[in-house]
C-alpha atoms as a PDB file:
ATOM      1  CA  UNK A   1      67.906 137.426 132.763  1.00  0.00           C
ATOM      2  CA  UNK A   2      67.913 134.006 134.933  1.00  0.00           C
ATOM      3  CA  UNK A   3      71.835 134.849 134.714  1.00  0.00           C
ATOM      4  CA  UNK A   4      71.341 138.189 136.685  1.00  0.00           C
ATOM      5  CA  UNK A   5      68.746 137.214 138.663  1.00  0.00           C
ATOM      6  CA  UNK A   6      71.165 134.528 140.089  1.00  0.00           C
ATOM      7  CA  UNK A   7      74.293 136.776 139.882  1.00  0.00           C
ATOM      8  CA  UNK A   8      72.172 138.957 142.506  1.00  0.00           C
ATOM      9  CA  UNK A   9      71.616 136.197 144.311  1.00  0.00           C
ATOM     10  CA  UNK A  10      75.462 135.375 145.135  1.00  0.00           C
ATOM     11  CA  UNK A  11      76.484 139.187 145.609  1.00  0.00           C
ATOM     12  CA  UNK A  12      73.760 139.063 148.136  1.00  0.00           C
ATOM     13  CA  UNK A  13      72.498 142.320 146.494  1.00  0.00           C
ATOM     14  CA  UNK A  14      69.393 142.829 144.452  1.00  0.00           C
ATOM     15  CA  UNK A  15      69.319 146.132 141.987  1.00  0.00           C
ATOM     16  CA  UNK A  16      66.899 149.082 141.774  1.00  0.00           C
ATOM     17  CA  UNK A  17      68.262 149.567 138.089  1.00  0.00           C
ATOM     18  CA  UNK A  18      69.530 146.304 136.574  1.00  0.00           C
ATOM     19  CA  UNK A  19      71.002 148.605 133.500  1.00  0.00           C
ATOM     20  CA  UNK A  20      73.810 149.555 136.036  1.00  0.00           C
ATOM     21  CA  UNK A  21      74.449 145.545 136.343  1.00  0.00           C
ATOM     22  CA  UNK A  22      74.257 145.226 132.827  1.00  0.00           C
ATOM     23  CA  UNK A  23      76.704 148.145 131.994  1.00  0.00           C
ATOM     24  CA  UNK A  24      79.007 146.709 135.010  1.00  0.00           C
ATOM     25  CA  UNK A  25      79.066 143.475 132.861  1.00  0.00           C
ATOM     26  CA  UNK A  26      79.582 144.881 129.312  1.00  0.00           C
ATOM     27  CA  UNK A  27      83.181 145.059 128.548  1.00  0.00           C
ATOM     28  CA  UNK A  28      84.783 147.363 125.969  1.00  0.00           C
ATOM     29  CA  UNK A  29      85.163 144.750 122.961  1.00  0.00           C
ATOM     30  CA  UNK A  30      81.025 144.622 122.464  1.00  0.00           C
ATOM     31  CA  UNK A  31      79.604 147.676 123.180  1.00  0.00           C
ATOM     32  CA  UNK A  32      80.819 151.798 122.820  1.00  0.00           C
ATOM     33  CA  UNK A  33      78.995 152.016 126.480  1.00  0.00           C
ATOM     34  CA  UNK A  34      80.940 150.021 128.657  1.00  0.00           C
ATOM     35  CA  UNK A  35      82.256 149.378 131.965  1.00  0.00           C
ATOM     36  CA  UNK A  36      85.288 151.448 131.904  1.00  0.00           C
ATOM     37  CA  UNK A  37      83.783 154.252 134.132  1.00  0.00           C
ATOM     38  CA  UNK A  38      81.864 152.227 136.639  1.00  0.00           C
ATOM     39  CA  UNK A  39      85.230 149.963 136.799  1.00  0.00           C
ATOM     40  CA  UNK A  40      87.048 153.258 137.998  1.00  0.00           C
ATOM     41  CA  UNK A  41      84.703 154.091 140.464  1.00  0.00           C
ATOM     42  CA  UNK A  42      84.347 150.640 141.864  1.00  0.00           C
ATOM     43  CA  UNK A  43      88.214 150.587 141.979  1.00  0.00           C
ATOM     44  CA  UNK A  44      87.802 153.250 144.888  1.00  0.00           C
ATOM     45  CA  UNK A  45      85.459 151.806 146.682  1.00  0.00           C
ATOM     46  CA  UNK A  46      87.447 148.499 146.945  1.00  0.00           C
ATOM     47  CA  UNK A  47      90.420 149.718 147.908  1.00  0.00           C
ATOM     48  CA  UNK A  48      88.677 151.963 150.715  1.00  0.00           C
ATOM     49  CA  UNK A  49      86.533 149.024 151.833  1.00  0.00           C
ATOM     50  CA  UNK A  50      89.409 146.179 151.698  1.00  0.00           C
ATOM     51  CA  UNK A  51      91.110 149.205 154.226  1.00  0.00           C
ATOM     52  CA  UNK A  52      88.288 149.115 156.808  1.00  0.00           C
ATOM     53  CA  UNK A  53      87.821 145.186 156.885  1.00  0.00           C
ATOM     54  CA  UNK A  54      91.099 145.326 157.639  1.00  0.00           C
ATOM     55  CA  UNK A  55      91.117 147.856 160.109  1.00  0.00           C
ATOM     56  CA  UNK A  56      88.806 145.982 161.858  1.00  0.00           C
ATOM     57  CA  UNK A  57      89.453 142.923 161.651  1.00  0.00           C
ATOM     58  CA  UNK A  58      93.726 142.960 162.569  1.00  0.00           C
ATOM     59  CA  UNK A  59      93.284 146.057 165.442  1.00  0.00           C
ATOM     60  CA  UNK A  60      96.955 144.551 166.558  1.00  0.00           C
ATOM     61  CA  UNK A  61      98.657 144.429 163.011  1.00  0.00           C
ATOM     62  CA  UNK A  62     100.763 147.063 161.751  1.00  0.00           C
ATOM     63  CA  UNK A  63     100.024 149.522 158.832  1.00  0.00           C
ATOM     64  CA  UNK A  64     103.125 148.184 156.713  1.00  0.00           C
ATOM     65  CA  UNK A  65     101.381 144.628 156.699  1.00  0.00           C
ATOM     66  CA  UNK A  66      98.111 145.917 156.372  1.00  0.00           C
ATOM     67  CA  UNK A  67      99.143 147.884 153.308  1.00  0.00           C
ATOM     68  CA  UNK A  68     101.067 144.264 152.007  1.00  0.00           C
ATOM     69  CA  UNK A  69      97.449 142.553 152.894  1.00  0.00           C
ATOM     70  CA  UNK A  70      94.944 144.759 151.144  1.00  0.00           C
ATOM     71  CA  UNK A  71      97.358 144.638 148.106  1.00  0.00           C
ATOM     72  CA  UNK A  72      96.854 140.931 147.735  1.00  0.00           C
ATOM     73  CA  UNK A  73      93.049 141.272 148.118  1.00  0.00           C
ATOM     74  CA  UNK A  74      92.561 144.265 145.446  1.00  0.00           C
ATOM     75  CA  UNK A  75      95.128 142.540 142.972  1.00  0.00           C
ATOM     76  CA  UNK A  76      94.388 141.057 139.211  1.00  0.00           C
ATOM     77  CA  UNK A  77      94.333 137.585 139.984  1.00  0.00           C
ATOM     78  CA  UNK A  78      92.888 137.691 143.169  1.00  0.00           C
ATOM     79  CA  UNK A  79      89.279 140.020 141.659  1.00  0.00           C
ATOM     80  CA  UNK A  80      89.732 137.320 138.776  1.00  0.00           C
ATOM     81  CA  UNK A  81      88.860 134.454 141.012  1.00  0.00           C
ATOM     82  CA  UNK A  82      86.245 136.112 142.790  1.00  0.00           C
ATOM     83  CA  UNK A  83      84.515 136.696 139.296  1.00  0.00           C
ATOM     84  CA  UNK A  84      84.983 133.106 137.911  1.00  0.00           C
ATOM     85  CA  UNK A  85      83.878 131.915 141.311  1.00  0.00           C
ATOM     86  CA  UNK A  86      80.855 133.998 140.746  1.00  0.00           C
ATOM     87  CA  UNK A  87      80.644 132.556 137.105  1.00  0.00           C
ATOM     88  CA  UNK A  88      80.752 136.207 135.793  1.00  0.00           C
ATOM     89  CA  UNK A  89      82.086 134.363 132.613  1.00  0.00           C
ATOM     90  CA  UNK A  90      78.716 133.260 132.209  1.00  0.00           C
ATOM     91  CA  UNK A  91      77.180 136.408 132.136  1.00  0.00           C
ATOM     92  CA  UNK A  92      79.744 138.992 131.178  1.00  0.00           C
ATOM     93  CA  UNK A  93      78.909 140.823 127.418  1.00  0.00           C
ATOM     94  CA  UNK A  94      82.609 140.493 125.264  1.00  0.00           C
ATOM     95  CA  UNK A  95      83.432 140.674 121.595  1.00  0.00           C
ATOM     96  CA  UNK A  96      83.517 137.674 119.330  1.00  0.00           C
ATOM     97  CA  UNK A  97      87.358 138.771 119.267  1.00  0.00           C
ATOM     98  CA  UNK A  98      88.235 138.663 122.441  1.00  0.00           C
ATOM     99  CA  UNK A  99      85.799 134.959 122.916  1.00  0.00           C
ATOM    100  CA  UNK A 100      87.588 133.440 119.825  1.00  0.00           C
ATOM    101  CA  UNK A 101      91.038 134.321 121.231  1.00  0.00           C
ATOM    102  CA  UNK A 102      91.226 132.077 124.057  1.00  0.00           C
ATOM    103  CA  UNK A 103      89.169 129.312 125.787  1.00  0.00           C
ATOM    104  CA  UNK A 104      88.957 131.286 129.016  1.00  0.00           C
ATOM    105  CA  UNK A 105      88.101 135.316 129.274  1.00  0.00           C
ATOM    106  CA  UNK A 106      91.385 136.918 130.216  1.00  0.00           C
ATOM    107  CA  UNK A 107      91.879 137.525 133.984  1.00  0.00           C
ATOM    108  CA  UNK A 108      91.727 141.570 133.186  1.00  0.00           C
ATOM    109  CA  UNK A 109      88.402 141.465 131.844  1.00  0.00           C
ATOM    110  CA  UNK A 110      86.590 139.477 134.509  1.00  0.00           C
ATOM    111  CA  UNK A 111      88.295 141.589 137.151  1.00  0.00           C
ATOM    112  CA  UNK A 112      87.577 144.499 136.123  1.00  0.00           C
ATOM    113  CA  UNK A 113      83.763 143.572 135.761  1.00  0.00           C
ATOM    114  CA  UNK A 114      84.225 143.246 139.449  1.00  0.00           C
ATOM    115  CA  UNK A 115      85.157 146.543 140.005  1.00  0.00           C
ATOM    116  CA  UNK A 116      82.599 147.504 137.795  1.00  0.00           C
ATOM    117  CA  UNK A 117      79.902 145.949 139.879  1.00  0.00           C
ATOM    118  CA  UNK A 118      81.295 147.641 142.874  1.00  0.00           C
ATOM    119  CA  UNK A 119      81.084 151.001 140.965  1.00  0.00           C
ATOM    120  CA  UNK A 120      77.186 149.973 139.687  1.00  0.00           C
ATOM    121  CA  UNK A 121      76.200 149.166 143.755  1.00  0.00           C
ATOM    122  CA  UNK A 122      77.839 152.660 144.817  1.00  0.00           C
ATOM    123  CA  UNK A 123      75.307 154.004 142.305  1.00  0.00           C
ATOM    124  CA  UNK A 124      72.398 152.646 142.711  1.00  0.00           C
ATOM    125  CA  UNK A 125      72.122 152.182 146.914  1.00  0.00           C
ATOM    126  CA  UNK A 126      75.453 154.216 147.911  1.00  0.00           C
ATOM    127  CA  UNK A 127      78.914 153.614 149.454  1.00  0.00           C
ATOM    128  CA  UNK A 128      77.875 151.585 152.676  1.00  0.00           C
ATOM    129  CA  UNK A 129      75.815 149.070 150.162  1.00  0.00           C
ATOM    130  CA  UNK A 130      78.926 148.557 148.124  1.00  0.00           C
ATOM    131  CA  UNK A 131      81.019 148.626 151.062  1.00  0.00           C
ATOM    132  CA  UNK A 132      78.998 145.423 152.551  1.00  0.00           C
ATOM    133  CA  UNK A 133      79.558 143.495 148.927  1.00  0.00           C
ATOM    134  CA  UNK A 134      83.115 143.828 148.883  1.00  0.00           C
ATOM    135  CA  UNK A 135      83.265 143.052 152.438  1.00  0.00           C
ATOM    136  CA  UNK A 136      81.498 139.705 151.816  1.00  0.00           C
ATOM    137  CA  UNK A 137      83.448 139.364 148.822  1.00  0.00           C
ATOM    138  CA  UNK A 138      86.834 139.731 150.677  1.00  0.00           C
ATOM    139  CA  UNK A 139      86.050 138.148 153.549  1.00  0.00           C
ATOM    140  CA  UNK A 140      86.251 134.290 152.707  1.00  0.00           C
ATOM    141  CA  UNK A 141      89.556 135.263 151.230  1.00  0.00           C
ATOM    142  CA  UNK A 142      90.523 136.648 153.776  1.00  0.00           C
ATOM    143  CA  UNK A 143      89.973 133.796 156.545  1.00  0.00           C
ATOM    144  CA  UNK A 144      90.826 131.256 153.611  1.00  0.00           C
ATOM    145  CA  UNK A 145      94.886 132.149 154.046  1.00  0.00           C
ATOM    146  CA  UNK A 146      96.885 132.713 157.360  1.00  0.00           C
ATOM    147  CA  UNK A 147      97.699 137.272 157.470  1.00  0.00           C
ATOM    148  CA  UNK A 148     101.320 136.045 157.836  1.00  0.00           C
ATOM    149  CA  UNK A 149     101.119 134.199 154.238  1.00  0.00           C
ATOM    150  CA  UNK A 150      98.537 136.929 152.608  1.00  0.00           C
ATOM    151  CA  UNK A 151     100.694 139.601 150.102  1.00  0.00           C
ATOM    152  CA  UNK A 152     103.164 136.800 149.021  1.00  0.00           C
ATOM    153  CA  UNK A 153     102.389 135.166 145.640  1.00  0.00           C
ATOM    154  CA  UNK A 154     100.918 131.451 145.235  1.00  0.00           C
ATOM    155  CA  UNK A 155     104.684 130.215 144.790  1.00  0.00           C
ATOM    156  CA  UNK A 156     105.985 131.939 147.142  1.00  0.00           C
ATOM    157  CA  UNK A 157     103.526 130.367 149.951  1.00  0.00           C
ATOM    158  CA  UNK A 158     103.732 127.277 148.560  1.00  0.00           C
ATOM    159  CA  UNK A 159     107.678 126.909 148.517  1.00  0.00           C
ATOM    160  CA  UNK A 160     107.810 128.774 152.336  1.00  0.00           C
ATOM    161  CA  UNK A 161     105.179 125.796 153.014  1.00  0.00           C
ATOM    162  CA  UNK A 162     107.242 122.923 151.790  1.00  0.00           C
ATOM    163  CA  UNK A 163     110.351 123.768 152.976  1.00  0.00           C
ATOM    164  CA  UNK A 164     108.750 124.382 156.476  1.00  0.00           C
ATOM    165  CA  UNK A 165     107.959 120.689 155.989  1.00  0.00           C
ATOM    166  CA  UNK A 166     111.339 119.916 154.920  1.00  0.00           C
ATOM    167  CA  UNK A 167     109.584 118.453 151.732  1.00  0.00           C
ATOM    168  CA  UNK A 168     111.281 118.541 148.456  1.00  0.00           C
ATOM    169  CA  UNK A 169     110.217 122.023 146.421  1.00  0.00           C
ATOM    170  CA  UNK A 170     107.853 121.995 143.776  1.00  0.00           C
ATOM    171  CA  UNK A 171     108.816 121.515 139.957  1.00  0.00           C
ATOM    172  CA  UNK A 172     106.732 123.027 137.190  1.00  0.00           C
ATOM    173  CA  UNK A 173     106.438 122.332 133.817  1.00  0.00           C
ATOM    174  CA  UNK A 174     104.811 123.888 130.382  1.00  0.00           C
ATOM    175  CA  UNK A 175     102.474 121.229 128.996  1.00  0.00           C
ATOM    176  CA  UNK A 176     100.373 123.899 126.469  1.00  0.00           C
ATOM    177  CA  UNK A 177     101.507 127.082 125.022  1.00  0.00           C
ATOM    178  CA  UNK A 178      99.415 128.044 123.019  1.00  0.00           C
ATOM    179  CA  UNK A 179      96.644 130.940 122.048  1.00  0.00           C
ATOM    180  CA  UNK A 180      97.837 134.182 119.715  1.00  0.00           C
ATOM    181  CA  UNK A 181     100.432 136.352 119.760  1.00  0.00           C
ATOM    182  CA  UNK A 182      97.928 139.440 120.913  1.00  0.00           C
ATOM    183  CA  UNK A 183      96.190 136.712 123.363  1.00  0.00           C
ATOM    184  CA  UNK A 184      98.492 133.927 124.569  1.00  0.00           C
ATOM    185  CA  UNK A 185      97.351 131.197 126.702  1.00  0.00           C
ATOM    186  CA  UNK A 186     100.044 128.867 129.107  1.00  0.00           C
ATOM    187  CA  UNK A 187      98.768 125.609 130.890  1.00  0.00           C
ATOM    188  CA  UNK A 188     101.912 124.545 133.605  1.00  0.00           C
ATOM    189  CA  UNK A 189     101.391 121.816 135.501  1.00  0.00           C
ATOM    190  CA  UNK A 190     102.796 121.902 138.783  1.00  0.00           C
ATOM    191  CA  UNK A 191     104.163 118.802 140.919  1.00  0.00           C
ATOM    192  CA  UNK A 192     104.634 118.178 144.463  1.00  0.00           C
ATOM    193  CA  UNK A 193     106.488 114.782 144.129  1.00  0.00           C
ATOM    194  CA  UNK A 194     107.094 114.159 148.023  1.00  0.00           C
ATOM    195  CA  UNK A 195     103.095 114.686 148.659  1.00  0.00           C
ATOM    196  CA  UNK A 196     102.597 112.891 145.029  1.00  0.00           C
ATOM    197  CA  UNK A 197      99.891 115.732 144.180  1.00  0.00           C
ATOM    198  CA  UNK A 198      99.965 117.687 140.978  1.00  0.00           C
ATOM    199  CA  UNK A 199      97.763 120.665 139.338  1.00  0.00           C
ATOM    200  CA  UNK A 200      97.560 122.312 135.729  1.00  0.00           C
ATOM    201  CA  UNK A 201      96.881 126.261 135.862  1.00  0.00           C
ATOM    202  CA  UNK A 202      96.316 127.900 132.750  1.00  0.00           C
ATOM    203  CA  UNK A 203      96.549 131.923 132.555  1.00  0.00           C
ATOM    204  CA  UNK A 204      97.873 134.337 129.456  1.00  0.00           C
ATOM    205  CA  UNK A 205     102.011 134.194 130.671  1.00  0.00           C
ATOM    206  CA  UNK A 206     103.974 131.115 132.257  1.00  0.00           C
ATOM    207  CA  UNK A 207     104.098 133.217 135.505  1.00  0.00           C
ATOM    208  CA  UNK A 208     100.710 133.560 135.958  1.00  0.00           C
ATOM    209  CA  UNK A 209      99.769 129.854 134.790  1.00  0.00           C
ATOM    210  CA  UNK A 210     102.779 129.411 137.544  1.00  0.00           C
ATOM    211  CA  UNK A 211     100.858 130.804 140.111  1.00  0.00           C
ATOM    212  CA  UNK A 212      97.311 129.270 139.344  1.00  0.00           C
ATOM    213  CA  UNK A 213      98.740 126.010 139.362  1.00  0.00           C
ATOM    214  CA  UNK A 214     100.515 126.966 142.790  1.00  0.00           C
ATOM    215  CA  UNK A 215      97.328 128.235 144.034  1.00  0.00           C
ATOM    216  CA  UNK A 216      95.723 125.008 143.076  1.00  0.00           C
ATOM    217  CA  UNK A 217      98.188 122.876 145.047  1.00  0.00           C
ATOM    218  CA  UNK A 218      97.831 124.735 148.215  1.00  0.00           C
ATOM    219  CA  UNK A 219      94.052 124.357 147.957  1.00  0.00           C
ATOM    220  CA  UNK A 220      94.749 120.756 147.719  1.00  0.00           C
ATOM    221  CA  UNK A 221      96.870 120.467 150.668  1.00  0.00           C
ATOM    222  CA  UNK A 222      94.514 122.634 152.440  1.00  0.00           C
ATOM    223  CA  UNK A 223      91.788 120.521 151.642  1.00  0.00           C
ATOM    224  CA  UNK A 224      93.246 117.196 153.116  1.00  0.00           C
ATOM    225  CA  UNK A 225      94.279 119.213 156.122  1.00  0.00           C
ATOM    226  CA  UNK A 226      96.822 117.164 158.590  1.00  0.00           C
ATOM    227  CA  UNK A 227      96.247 114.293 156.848  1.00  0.00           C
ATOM    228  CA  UNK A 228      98.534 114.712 153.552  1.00  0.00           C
ATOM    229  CA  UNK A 229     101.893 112.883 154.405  1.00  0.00           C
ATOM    230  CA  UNK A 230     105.113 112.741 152.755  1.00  0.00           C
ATOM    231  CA  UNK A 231     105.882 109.731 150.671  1.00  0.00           C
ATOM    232  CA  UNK A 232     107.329 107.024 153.220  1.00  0.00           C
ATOM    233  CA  UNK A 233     107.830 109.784 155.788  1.00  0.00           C
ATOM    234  CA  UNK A 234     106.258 111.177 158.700  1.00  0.00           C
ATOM    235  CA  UNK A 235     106.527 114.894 157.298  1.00  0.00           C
ATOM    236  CA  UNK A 236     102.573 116.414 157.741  1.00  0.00           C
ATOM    237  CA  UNK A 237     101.473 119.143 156.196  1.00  0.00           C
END
Protein backbone atom coordinates (compact mmCIF):
# COMPACT_ATOMS: atom_id res chain seq x y z
CA UNK A 1 0.00 0.00 0.00
CA UNK A 2 2.91 2.61 1.06
CA UNK A 3 3.89 1.78 -2.75
CA UNK A 4 0.54 3.32 -4.06
CA UNK A 5 0.14 5.72 -1.68
CA UNK A 6 3.50 7.19 -2.95
CA UNK A 7 2.87 6.28 -6.65
CA UNK A 8 -0.20 8.82 -6.13
CA UNK A 9 1.90 11.05 -4.79
CA UNK A 10 4.26 11.49 -8.01
CA UNK A 11 1.26 11.30 -10.60
CA UNK A 12 0.00 14.14 -8.56
CA UNK A 13 -3.36 12.23 -8.53
CA UNK A 14 -5.03 10.54 -5.62
CA UNK A 15 -7.84 7.67 -6.52
CA UNK A 16 -11.53 7.36 -5.57
CA UNK A 17 -11.11 3.50 -6.35
CA UNK A 18 -7.52 2.30 -5.84
CA UNK A 19 -8.72 -1.22 -7.59
CA UNK A 20 -8.52 0.79 -10.93
CA UNK A 21 -4.67 1.57 -9.86
CA UNK A 22 -4.22 -1.82 -8.95
CA UNK A 23 -5.71 -3.35 -12.21
CA UNK A 24 -3.63 -0.47 -14.18
CA UNK A 25 -0.55 -2.14 -12.50
CA UNK A 26 -1.33 -5.89 -12.94
CA UNK A 27 0.14 -7.12 -16.08
CA UNK A 28 -1.04 -10.17 -18.03
CA UNK A 29 1.68 -12.81 -16.75
CA UNK A 30 0.02 -12.76 -12.93
CA UNK A 31 -3.39 -12.31 -13.07
CA UNK A 32 -6.53 -13.38 -15.82
CA UNK A 33 -7.78 -9.59 -14.92
CA UNK A 34 -5.30 -7.42 -16.19
CA UNK A 35 -4.38 -4.25 -17.67
CA UNK A 36 -4.91 -4.97 -21.23
CA UNK A 37 -8.24 -2.99 -21.45
CA UNK A 38 -7.44 0.00 -19.33
CA UNK A 39 -3.95 0.05 -21.40
CA UNK A 40 -6.19 0.54 -24.61
CA UNK A 41 -8.14 3.14 -23.30
CA UNK A 42 -5.30 5.04 -21.78
CA UNK A 43 -3.57 4.68 -25.22
CA UNK A 44 -6.35 7.22 -26.47
CA UNK A 45 -6.21 9.47 -24.09
CA UNK A 46 -2.39 9.94 -24.52
CA UNK A 47 -2.25 10.35 -27.84
CA UNK A 48 -5.23 13.01 -27.72
CA UNK A 49 -3.61 14.78 -24.77
CA UNK A 50 0.21 14.69 -26.11
CA UNK A 51 -1.94 16.54 -29.34
CA UNK A 52 -3.28 19.44 -27.23
CA UNK A 53 0.04 20.12 -25.18
CA UNK A 54 1.29 20.43 -28.29
CA UNK A 55 -1.15 22.50 -29.79
CA UNK A 56 -0.60 24.77 -27.25
CA UNK A 57 2.44 24.91 -26.50
CA UNK A 58 4.21 25.27 -30.48
CA UNK A 59 1.03 27.72 -31.89
CA UNK A 60 3.91 28.57 -34.72
CA UNK A 61 5.02 24.89 -35.57
CA UNK A 62 3.67 23.02 -38.33
CA UNK A 63 1.35 19.90 -38.21
CA UNK A 64 4.05 17.62 -40.04
CA UNK A 65 6.48 18.32 -36.99
CA UNK A 66 3.92 18.23 -34.56
CA UNK A 67 2.82 14.81 -35.77
CA UNK A 68 7.00 13.80 -35.74
CA UNK A 69 6.89 15.36 -31.95
CA UNK A 70 3.94 13.65 -30.35
CA UNK A 71 5.32 10.38 -31.92
CA UNK A 72 8.45 10.59 -29.85
CA UNK A 73 6.46 11.40 -26.67
CA UNK A 74 3.75 8.42 -27.03
CA UNK A 75 6.59 5.91 -28.16
CA UNK A 76 7.87 2.51 -26.23
CA UNK A 77 10.90 3.76 -24.85
CA UNK A 78 9.95 7.05 -24.16
CA UNK A 79 6.39 5.70 -21.67
CA UNK A 80 9.21 3.19 -20.43
CA UNK A 81 11.24 5.89 -18.84
CA UNK A 82 8.48 7.73 -17.52
CA UNK A 83 7.45 4.44 -15.61
CA UNK A 84 10.97 3.52 -14.28
CA UNK A 85 11.32 7.16 -13.39
CA UNK A 86 8.17 6.70 -11.47
CA UNK A 87 9.63 3.35 -10.05
CA UNK A 88 6.50 1.54 -11.45
CA UNK A 89 8.96 -1.50 -11.31
CA UNK A 90 8.50 -1.32 -7.78
CA UNK A 91 5.01 -1.64 -7.72
CA UNK A 92 3.89 -3.26 -10.93
CA UNK A 93 2.15 -7.10 -10.30
CA UNK A 94 4.21 -9.64 -13.08
CA UNK A 95 4.67 -13.37 -13.26
CA UNK A 96 7.56 -15.19 -11.68
CA UNK A 97 8.26 -15.88 -15.55
CA UNK A 98 8.52 -12.86 -16.84
CA UNK A 99 10.74 -11.57 -13.19
CA UNK A 100 13.10 -14.62 -13.61
CA UNK A 101 13.72 -13.79 -17.30
CA UNK A 102 15.61 -10.73 -17.01
CA UNK A 103 17.07 -8.39 -14.31
CA UNK A 104 14.98 -5.46 -15.51
CA UNK A 105 10.97 -5.66 -16.49
CA UNK A 106 10.91 -5.37 -20.25
CA UNK A 107 10.31 -1.82 -21.60
CA UNK A 108 6.67 -3.15 -23.03
CA UNK A 109 5.41 -4.03 -19.79
CA UNK A 110 6.21 -0.91 -17.80
CA UNK A 111 4.87 1.18 -20.67
CA UNK A 112 2.02 -0.15 -21.08
CA UNK A 113 1.21 0.10 -17.23
CA UNK A 114 1.44 3.71 -18.14
CA UNK A 115 -1.14 3.68 -20.45
CA UNK A 116 -2.97 1.70 -18.20
CA UNK A 117 -2.90 4.30 -15.50
CA UNK A 118 -4.02 6.83 -17.97
CA UNK A 119 -6.99 4.52 -18.87
CA UNK A 120 -7.68 3.89 -14.74
CA UNK A 121 -7.68 8.12 -14.23
CA UNK A 122 -10.17 8.48 -17.34
CA UNK A 123 -12.30 6.14 -15.22
CA UNK A 124 -12.39 7.09 -12.13
CA UNK A 125 -12.39 11.32 -12.41
CA UNK A 126 -12.83 11.60 -16.41
CA UNK A 127 -10.89 12.76 -19.50
CA UNK A 128 -9.75 16.34 -18.28
CA UNK A 129 -8.22 14.48 -14.96
CA UNK A 130 -6.25 12.16 -17.16
CA UNK A 131 -5.61 14.77 -19.56
CA UNK A 132 -3.73 16.94 -16.67
CA UNK A 133 -1.50 13.57 -15.73
CA UNK A 134 -0.24 13.04 -19.03
CA UNK A 135 0.27 16.62 -19.45
CA UNK A 136 2.55 16.70 -16.36
CA UNK A 137 3.92 13.56 -17.44
CA UNK A 138 4.94 14.91 -20.93
CA UNK A 139 5.81 18.04 -20.06
CA UNK A 140 9.42 17.73 -18.47
CA UNK A 141 10.09 15.73 -21.57
CA UNK A 142 9.09 17.92 -23.45
CA UNK A 143 11.21 21.10 -22.24
CA UNK A 144 14.07 18.47 -21.43
CA UNK A 145 15.01 18.26 -25.49
CA UNK A 146 15.15 21.19 -28.08
CA UNK A 147 11.41 20.56 -30.75
CA UNK A 148 14.07 20.63 -33.52
CA UNK A 149 15.89 17.38 -31.94
CA UNK A 150 12.43 15.73 -30.51
CA UNK A 151 11.16 12.62 -33.12
CA UNK A 152 14.82 11.64 -33.95
CA UNK A 153 16.19 8.64 -31.99
CA UNK A 154 18.91 8.95 -29.04
CA UNK A 155 21.69 8.21 -31.80
CA UNK A 156 20.55 10.12 -34.09
CA UNK A 157 20.68 13.40 -31.73
CA UNK A 158 23.64 12.44 -30.37
CA UNK A 159 25.70 11.96 -33.72
CA UNK A 160 23.82 15.43 -35.29
CA UNK A 161 25.29 16.84 -31.81
CA UNK A 162 28.85 15.78 -32.22
CA UNK A 163 29.37 16.44 -35.55
CA UNK A 164 27.87 19.99 -34.99
CA UNK A 165 30.87 20.13 -32.65
CA UNK A 166 33.11 18.76 -35.15
CA UNK A 167 33.89 16.05 -32.42
CA UNK A 168 34.78 12.61 -33.40
CA UNK A 169 31.34 10.26 -33.56
CA UNK A 170 30.52 7.96 -30.99
CA UNK A 171 31.64 4.15 -30.98
CA UNK A 172 29.57 1.49 -29.28
CA UNK A 173 30.31 -1.69 -28.15
CA UNK A 174 28.45 -5.08 -26.76
CA UNK A 175 29.91 -5.78 -23.32
CA UNK A 176 26.77 -8.37 -22.13
CA UNK A 177 24.52 -10.38 -24.23
CA UNK A 178 22.88 -12.21 -22.42
CA UNK A 179 19.15 -13.22 -21.01
CA UNK A 180 16.93 -16.12 -23.03
CA UNK A 181 16.11 -16.70 -26.26
CA UNK A 182 12.17 -15.68 -25.53
CA UNK A 183 13.68 -12.68 -23.26
CA UNK A 184 17.10 -11.40 -24.35
CA UNK A 185 18.89 -8.78 -22.55
CA UNK A 186 21.99 -6.43 -24.39
CA UNK A 187 24.22 -4.06 -22.19
CA UNK A 188 26.36 -1.64 -25.01
CA UNK A 189 28.44 0.67 -23.73
CA UNK A 190 28.75 3.70 -25.58
CA UNK A 191 31.97 6.06 -25.87
CA UNK A 192 32.48 9.57 -26.64
CA UNK A 193 36.36 9.48 -26.80
CA UNK A 194 36.91 13.32 -27.75
CA UNK A 195 34.64 14.37 -24.52
CA UNK A 196 36.29 11.12 -22.70
CA UNK A 197 32.62 10.23 -21.33
CA UNK A 198 31.13 6.80 -21.67
CA UNK A 199 27.62 5.05 -20.68
CA UNK A 200 26.31 1.30 -20.56
CA UNK A 201 22.46 0.97 -21.64
CA UNK A 202 20.97 -2.25 -21.29
CA UNK A 203 17.47 -3.03 -23.16
CA UNK A 204 16.11 -6.57 -24.81
CA UNK A 205 17.96 -5.88 -28.65
CA UNK A 206 21.47 -4.14 -29.38
CA UNK A 207 19.41 -1.26 -30.93
CA UNK A 208 17.59 -0.43 -28.14
CA UNK A 209 20.58 -0.95 -25.54
CA UNK A 210 22.10 1.44 -28.51
CA UNK A 211 19.82 4.01 -27.83
CA UNK A 212 19.70 3.92 -23.89
CA UNK A 213 23.25 4.21 -23.80
CA UNK A 214 22.93 7.22 -26.38
CA UNK A 215 20.30 8.66 -24.29
CA UNK A 216 22.56 8.37 -21.33
CA UNK A 217 25.41 10.30 -22.97
CA UNK A 218 23.36 13.19 -23.99
CA UNK A 219 22.07 13.47 -20.42
CA UNK A 220 25.62 13.65 -19.48
CA UNK A 221 26.60 16.32 -21.76
CA UNK A 222 23.50 18.05 -20.88
CA UNK A 223 24.26 17.91 -17.43
CA UNK A 224 27.77 19.63 -17.58
CA UNK A 225 26.20 22.18 -19.87
CA UNK A 226 28.97 24.57 -21.70
CA UNK A 227 31.42 23.33 -19.68
CA UNK A 228 32.28 19.74 -21.32
CA UNK A 229 35.33 20.42 -23.69
CA UNK A 230 36.98 18.41 -26.21
CA UNK A 231 40.16 16.69 -25.27
CA UNK A 232 43.04 19.39 -25.86
CA UNK A 233 40.60 21.46 -27.91
CA UNK A 234 38.46 24.33 -27.60
CA UNK A 235 35.34 22.40 -29.16
CA UNK A 236 32.22 23.12 -26.36
CA UNK A 237 29.40 21.36 -26.26
Amino acid sequence: MDGLIRLEKELAYSFKDLGLLKLALTHRSFSASHNERLEFLGDSVLNCAAAILLFDKFSEVDEGKLSRVRSHLVRQDCLAQIGRNLSLEDVLSVGTGELKSSSTLKDSIVADAVEAIFGAILLDSGFEAAKACVIRLLTPVLNSTPIEMLGKDPKTRLQEHLQANKLKLPVYSVTVEGGTASSPEFVVECRVEDLNVKASGRGQSRRVAEQVAAELILNTIEAQGQTVKAQGGKNKV
